[in-house]
Structures are given as C-alpha cells and as structure tokens.
N, C-alpha and C. Protein backbone atom coordinates (compact mmCIF):
# COMPACT_ATOMS: atom_id res chain seq x y z
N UNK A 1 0.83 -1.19 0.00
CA UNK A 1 0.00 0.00 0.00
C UNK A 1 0.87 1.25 0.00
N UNK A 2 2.08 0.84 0.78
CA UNK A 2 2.41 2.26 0.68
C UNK A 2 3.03 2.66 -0.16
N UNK A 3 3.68 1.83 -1.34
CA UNK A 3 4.37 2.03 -2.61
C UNK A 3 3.49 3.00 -3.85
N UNK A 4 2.17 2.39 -3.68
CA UNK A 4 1.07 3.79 -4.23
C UNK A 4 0.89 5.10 -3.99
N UNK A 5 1.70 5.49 -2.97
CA UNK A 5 1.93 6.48 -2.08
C UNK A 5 3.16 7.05 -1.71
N UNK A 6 3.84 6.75 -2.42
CA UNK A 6 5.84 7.20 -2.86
C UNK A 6 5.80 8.89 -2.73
N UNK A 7 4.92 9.26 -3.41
CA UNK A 7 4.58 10.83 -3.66
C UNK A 7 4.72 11.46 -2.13
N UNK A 8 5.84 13.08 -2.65
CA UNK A 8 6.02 13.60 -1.53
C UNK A 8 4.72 14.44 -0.73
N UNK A 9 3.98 14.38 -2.08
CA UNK A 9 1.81 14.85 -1.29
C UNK A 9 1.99 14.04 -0.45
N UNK A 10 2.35 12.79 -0.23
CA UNK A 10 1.43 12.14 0.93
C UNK A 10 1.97 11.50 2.17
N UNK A 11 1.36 11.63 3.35
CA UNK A 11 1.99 11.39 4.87
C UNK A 11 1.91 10.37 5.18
N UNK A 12 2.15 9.26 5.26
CA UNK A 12 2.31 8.19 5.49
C UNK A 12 2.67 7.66 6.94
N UNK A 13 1.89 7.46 8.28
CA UNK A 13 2.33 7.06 9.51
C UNK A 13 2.24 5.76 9.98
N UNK A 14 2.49 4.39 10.47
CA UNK A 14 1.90 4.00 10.75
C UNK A 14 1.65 3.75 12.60
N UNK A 15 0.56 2.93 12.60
CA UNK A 15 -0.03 3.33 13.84
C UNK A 15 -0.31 1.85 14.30
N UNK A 16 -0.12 1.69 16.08
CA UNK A 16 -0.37 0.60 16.21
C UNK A 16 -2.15 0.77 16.60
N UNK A 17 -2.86 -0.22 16.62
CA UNK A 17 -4.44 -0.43 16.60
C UNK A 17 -4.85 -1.47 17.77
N UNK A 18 -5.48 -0.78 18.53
CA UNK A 18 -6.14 -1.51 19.64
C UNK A 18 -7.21 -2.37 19.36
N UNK A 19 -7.67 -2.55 18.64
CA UNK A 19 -8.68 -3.32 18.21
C UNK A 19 -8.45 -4.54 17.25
N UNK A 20 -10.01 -5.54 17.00
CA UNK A 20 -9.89 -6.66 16.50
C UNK A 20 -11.26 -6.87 16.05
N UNK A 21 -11.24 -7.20 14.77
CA UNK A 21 -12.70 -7.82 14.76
C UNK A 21 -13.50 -8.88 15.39
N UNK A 22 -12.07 -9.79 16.04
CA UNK A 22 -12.74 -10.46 16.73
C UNK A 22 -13.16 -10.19 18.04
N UNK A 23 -14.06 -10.67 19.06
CA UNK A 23 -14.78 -10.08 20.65
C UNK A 23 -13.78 -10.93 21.35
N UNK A 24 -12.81 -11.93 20.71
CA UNK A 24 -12.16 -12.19 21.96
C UNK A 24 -10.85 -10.79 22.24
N UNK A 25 -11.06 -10.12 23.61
CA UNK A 25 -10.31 -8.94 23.95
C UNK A 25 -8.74 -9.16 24.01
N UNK A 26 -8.32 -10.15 24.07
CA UNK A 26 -7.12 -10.98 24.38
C UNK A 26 -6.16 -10.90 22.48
N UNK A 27 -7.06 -10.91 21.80
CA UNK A 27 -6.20 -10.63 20.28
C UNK A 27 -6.71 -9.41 20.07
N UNK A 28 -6.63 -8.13 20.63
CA UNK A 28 -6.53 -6.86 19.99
C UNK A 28 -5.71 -6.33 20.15
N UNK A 29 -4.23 -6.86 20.31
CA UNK A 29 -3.04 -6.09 20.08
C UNK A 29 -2.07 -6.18 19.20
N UNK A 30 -1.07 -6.08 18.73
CA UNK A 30 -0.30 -6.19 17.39
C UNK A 30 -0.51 -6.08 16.70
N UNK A 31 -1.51 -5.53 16.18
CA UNK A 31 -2.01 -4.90 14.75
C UNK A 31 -1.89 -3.35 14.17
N UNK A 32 -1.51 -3.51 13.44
CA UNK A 32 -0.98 -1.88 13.19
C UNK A 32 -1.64 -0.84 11.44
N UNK A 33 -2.22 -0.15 11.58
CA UNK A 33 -2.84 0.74 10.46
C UNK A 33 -1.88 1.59 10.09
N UNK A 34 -2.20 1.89 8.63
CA UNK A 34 -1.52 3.14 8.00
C UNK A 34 -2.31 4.31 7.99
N UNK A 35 -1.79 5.60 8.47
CA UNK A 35 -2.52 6.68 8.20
C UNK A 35 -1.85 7.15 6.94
N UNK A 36 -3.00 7.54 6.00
CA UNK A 36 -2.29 8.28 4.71
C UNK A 36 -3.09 9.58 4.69
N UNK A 37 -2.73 10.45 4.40
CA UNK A 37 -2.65 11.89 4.65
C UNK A 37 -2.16 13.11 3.69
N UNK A 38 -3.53 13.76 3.08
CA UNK A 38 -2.49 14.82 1.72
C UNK A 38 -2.11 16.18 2.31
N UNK A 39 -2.23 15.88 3.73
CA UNK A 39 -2.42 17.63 4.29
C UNK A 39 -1.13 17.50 5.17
C-alpha cells in the first residue's frame, strides 16, 4: 500500500491499533494501520 503512495503529497504514519474484529479482547493487540494523509 504504501508504494502507491511514494509521492512527496502524501503522509504516510503508521499506527499501532487496539482493536480486533474479533470479541475475543485478548487478540486486539499487534495490529498496526496506516494513516495516509495529503495535508
């Protein structure tokens, strides 16, 4: 994903994510999102 996004327009962070789709609370950690950003 972030190779679509090489361009110096865009901010690229990533972020770790507390959440899980699954309800067990015990796997909502280690998962991490990209923020992409033109501002």
């Amino acid at each position: 994903v972030s190779g679509m996004f090489k361009s110096k327009t865009w901010k690229i962070k990533k972020i770790e994510a507390n959440r899980s789709i699954n309800s067990n609370s015990k796997k909502r950690t280690g998962h991490f999102e990209l923020l992409i950003k033109s501002y």
